[in-house]
Protein backbone atom coordinates (compact mmCIF):
# COMPACT_ATOMS: atom_id res chain seq x y z
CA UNK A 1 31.83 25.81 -14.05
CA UNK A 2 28.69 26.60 -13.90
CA UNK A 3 26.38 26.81 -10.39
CA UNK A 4 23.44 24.54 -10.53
CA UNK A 5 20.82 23.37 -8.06
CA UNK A 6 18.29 20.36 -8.49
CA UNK A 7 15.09 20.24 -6.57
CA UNK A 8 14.14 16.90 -5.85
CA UNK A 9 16.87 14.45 -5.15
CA UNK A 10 15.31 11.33 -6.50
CA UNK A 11 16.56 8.58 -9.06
CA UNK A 12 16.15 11.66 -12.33
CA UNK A 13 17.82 14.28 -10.46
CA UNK A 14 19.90 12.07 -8.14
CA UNK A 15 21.40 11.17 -11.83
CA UNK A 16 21.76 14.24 -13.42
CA UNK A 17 23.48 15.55 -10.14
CA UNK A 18 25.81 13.54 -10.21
CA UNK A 19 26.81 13.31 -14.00
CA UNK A 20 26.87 17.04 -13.88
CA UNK A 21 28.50 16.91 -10.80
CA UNK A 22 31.74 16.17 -12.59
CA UNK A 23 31.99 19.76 -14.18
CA UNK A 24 30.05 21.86 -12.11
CA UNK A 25 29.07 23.06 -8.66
CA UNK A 26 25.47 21.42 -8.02
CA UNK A 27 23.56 21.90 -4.66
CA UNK A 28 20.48 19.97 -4.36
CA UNK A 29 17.20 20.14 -1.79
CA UNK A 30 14.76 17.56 -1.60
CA UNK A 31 11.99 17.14 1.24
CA UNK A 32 13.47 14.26 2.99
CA UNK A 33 16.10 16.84 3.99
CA UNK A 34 13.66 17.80 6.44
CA UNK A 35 12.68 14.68 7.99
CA UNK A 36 14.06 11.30 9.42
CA UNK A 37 16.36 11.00 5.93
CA UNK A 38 17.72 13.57 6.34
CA UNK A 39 21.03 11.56 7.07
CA UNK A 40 20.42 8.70 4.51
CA UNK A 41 19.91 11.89 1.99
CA UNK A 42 23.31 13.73 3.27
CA UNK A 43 25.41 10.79 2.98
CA UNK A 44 23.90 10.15 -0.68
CA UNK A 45 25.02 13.75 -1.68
CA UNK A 46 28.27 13.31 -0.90
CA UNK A 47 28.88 10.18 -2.40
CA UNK A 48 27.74 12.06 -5.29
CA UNK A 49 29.94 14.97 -4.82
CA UNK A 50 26.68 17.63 -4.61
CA UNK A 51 25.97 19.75 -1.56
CA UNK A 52 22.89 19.32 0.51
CA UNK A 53 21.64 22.57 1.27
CA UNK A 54 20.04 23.63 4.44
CA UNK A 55 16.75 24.99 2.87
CA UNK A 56 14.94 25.18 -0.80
CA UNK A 57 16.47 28.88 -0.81
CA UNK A 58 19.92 28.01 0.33
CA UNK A 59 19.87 25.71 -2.89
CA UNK A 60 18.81 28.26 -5.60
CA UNK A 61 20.64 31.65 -3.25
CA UNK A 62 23.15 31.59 -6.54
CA UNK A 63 22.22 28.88 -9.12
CA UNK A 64 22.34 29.92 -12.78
CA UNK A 65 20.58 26.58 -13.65
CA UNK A 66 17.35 25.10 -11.31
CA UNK A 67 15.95 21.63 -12.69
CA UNK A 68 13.33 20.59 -10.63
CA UNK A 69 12.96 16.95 -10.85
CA UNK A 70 10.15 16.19 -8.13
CA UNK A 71 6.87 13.70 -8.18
CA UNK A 72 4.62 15.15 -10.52
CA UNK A 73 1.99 15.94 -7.82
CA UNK A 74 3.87 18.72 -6.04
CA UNK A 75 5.44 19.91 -9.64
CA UNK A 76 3.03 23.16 -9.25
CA UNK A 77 3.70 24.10 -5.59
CA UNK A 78 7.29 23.40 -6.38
CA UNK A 79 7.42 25.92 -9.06
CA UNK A 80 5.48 28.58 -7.64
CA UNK A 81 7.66 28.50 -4.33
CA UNK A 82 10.79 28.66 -6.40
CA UNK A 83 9.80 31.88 -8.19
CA UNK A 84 9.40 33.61 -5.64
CA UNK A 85 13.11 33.24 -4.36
CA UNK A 86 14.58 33.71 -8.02
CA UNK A 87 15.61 36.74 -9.87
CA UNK A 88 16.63 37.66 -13.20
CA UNK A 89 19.22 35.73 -14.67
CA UNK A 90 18.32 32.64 -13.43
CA UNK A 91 16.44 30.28 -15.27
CA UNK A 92 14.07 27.30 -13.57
CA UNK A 93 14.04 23.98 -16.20
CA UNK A 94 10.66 22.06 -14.85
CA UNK A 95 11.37 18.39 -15.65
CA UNK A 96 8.20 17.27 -14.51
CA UNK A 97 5.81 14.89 -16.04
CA UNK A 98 2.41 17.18 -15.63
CA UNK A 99 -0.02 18.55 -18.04
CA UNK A 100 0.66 21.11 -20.00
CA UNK A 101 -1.95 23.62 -18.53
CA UNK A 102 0.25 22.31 -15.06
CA UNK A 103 3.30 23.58 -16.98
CA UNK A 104 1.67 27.02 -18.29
CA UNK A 105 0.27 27.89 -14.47
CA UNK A 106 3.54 27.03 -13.51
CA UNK A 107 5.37 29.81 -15.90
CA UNK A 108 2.41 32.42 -15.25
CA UNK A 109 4.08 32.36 -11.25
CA UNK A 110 7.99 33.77 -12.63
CA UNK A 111 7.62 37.22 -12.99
CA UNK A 112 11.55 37.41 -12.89
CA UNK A 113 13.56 34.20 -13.68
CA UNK A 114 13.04 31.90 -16.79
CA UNK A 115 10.50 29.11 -17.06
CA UNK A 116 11.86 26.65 -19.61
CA UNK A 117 8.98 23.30 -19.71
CA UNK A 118 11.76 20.16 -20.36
CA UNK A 119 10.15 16.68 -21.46
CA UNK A 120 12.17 14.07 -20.46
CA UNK A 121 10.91 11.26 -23.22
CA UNK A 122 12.87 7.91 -21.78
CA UNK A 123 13.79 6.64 -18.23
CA UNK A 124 17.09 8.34 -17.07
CA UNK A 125 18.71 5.12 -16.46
CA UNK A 126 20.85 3.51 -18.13
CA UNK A 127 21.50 6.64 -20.63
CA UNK A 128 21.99 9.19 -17.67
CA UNK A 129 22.94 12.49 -19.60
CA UNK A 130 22.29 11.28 -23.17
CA UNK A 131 18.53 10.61 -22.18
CA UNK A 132 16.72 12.28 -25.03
CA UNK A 133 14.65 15.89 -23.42
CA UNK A 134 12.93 18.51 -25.54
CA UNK A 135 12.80 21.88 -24.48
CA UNK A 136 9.99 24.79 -24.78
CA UNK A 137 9.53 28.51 -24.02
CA UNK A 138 10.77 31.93 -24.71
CA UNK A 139 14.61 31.32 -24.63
CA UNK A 140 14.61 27.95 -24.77
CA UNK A 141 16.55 27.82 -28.56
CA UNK A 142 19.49 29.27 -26.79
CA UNK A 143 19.32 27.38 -23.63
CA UNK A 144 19.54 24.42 -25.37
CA UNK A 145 23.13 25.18 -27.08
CA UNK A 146 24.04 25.55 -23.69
CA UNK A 147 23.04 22.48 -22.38
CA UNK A 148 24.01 20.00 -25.10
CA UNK A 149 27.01 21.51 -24.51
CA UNK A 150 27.25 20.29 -20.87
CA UNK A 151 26.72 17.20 -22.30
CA UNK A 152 22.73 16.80 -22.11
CA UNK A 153 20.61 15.43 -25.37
CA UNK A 154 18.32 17.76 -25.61
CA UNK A 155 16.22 19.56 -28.37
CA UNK A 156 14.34 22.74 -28.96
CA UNK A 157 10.38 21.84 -29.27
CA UNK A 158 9.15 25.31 -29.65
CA UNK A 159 8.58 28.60 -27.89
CA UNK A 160 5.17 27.55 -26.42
CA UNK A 161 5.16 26.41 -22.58
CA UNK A 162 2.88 23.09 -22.58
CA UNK A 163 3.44 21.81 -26.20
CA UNK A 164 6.64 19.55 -25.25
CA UNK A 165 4.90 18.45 -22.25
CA UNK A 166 1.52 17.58 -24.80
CA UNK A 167 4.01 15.31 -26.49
CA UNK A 168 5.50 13.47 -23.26
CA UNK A 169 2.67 12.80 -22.14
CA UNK A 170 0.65 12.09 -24.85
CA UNK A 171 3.35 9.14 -25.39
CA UNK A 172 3.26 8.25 -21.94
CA UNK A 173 -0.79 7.18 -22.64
CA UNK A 174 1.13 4.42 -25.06
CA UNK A 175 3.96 3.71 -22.30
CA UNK A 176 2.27 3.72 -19.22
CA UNK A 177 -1.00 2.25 -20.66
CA UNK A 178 1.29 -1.12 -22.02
CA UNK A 179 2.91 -1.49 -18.22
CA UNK A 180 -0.30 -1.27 -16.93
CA UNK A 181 -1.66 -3.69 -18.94
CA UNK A 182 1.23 -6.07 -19.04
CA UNK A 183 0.51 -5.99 -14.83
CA UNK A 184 -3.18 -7.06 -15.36
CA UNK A 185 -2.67 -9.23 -18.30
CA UNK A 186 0.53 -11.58 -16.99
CA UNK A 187 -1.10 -11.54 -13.16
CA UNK A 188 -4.21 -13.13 -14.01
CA UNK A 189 -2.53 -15.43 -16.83
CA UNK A 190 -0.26 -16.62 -13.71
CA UNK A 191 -3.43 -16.98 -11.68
CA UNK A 192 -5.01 -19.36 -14.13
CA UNK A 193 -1.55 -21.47 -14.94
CA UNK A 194 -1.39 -20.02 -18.61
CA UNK A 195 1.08 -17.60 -18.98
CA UNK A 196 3.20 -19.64 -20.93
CA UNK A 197 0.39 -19.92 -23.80
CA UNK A 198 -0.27 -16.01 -23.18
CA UNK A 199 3.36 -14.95 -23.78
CA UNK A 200 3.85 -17.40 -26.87
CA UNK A 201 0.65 -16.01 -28.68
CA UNK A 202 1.93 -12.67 -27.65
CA UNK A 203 4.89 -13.37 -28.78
CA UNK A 204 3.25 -14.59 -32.32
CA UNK A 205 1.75 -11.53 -32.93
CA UNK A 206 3.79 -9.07 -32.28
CA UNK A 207 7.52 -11.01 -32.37
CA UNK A 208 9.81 -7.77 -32.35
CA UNK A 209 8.83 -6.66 -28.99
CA UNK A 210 10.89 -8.80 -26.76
CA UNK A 211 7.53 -10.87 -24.87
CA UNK A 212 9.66 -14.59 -25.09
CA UNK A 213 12.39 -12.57 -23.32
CA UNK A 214 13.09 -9.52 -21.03
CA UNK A 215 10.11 -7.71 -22.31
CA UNK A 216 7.30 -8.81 -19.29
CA UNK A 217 10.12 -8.31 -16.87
CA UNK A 218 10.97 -4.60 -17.87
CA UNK A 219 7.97 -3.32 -18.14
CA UNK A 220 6.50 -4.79 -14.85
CA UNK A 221 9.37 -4.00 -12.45
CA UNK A 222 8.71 0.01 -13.69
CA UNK A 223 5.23 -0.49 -12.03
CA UNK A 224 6.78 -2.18 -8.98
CA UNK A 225 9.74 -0.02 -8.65
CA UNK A 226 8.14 3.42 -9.34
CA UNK A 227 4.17 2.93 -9.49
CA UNK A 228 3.22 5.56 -6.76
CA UNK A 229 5.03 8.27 -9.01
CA UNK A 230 3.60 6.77 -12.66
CA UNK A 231 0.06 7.05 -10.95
CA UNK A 232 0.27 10.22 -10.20
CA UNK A 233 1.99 11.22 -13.71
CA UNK A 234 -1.05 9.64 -15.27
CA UNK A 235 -3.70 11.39 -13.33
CA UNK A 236 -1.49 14.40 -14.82
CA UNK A 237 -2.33 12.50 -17.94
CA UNK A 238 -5.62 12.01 -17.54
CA UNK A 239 -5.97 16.22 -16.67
CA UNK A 240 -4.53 16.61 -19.96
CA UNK A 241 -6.63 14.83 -22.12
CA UNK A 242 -9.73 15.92 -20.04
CA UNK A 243 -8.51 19.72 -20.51
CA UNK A 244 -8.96 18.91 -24.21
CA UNK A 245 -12.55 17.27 -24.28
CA UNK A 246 -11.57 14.21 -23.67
CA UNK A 247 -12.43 11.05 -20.78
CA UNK A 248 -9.46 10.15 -20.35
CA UNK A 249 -10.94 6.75 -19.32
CA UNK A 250 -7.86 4.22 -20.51
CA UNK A 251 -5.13 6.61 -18.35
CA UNK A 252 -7.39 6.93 -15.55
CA UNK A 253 -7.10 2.90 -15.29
CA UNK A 254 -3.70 3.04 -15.81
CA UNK A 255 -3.25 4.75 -12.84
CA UNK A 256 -5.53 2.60 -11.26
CA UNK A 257 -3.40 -0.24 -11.97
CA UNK A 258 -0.02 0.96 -11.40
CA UNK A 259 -1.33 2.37 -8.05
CA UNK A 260 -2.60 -0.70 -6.99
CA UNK A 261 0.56 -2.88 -7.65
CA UNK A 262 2.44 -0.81 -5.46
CA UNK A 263 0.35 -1.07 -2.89
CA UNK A 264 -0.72 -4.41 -2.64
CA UNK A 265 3.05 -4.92 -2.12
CA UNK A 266 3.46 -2.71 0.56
CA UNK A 267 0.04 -4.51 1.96
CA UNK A 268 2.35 -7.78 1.83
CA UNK A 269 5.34 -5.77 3.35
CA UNK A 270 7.41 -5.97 -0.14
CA UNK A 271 9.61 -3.27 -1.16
CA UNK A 272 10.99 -3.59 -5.02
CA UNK A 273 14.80 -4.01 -3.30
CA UNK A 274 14.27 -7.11 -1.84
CA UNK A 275 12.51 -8.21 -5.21
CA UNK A 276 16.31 -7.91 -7.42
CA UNK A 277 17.20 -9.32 -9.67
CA UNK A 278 13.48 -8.57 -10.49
CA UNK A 279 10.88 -11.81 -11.60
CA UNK A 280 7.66 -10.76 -12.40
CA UNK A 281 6.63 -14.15 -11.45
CA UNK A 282 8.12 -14.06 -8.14
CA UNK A 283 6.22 -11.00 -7.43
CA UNK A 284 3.30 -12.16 -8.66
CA UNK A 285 3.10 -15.32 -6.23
CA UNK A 286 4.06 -13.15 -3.30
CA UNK A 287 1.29 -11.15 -3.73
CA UNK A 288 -0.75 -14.42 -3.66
CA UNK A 289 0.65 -16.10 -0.85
């Protein structure tokens, strides 16, 4: 059994928790231990058979294994705070969706434990353990035996911090950049009463991709359901690609978009629960109304 904590307690590391849970002894701290959910949060680790802990250092006092699995704006301060309570033998897996100079400042701050940089490369859910992850950094070969052995699909990606991170993120230009665009494209086709001659003549050109069936509805409920976190992974993205000579100008809009979405439905006092089973229609005309 091995003893492992997870910082950030969202729908990622809620997940893993609790597949893990199953096998091992996981702790967990997330912020909204320290605030008004701090009881919604406590009841939600138990139903997932982890322990809350009472503070970040409680959590990761005896952990072998730390995944941090937090929004990728407080990624860095994460990190640095956790290596200062760690010590040798423990290694820190940083899950996060940040640049890879994010991911190399982050390992310059653990003088003592292991930093292993983990790209997660698909949404957790539905495929919960199996999700495909690479791994990078000094160690990391090893680590990963250990892990696909707790049942994790993961793969080495090299011994550099940053260059499995360049990959994730680099793909998440592609991924992000299509939901964002799907948002702009469908809303304004439903604006102007067309979007049945929009998604036919996308559906002509590219007829693999799903846009006749659950294809619009996918990709726009991961704006609506998780656009405040995607923005701030693409601003990560747009660091990236700016730290190599780049603009960045297409990610920088993506982030633009998937920020606004989210926003304009808290402006209309929507959350994405009350929006299940998810229509991207539906959402679209309650943003109009």
């Amino acid at each position: 059994m091995t003893r492992i904590a997870f910082i950030g307690f969202g729908e990622a590391g809620g997940i893993l928790a609790e597949e893990l849970a199953a096998r091992h002894r996981i702790s967990i701290w997330d912020c909204k231990l320290t605030g008004e959910q701090r009881t919604v949060m406590q009841a939600r680790a138990r139903r997932a058979g982890v322990q809350a802990a009472d503070s970040l250092a409680q959590a990761l006092s005896d952990a072998e294994l730390i995944f941090s699995t937090v929004t990728a704006d407080a990624a860095l301060e994460v990190a640095q705070e956790a290596a200062s309570l760690l010590s040798h033998g423990q290694c820190f897996l940083d899950l996060n969706s940040v640049a890879p100079n994010t991911k190399r400042s982050a390992a310059l701050a653990f003088q003592h434990a292991t930093y292993i940089d983990v790209a997660v490369m698909a949404p957790v859910p539905p495929s919960l353990l199996a999700t495909p992850m690479l791994a990078g950094g000094q160690g990391a070969d090893a680590l990963c035996e250990r892990l696909k052995g707790m049942g994790l699909n993961i793969r080495y990606g090299g011994e550099a911090v940053g260059k499995v991170s360049a990959i994730k993120m680099c793909r998440s230009v592609m991924i992000k950049g299509l939901e964002a665009l799907t948002t702009e494209c469908l809303r304004g086709a439903r604006k102007y009463g067309v979007e049945q001659e929009v998604l036919a003549s996308l559906h002509a050109s590219f007829p693999s991709l799903g846009w006749n069936d659950t294809l619009p509805d996918y990709l726009i409920s991961r704006v609506a359901e998780h656009g405040r976190r995607r923005a701030a992974e693409m601003q990560e993205v747009v660091k990236m690609l700016q730290d190599g000579g780049m603009t960045g100008e297409m990610s920088m809009a993506s982030a633009a978009i998937q920020l606004a979405l989210v926003e304009a439905m808290a402006h209309a006092q929507l959350d994405y629960a009350s929006l299940e089973p998810f229509c991207w229609q539906r959402l679209a005309d309650s943003l109009e109304t």
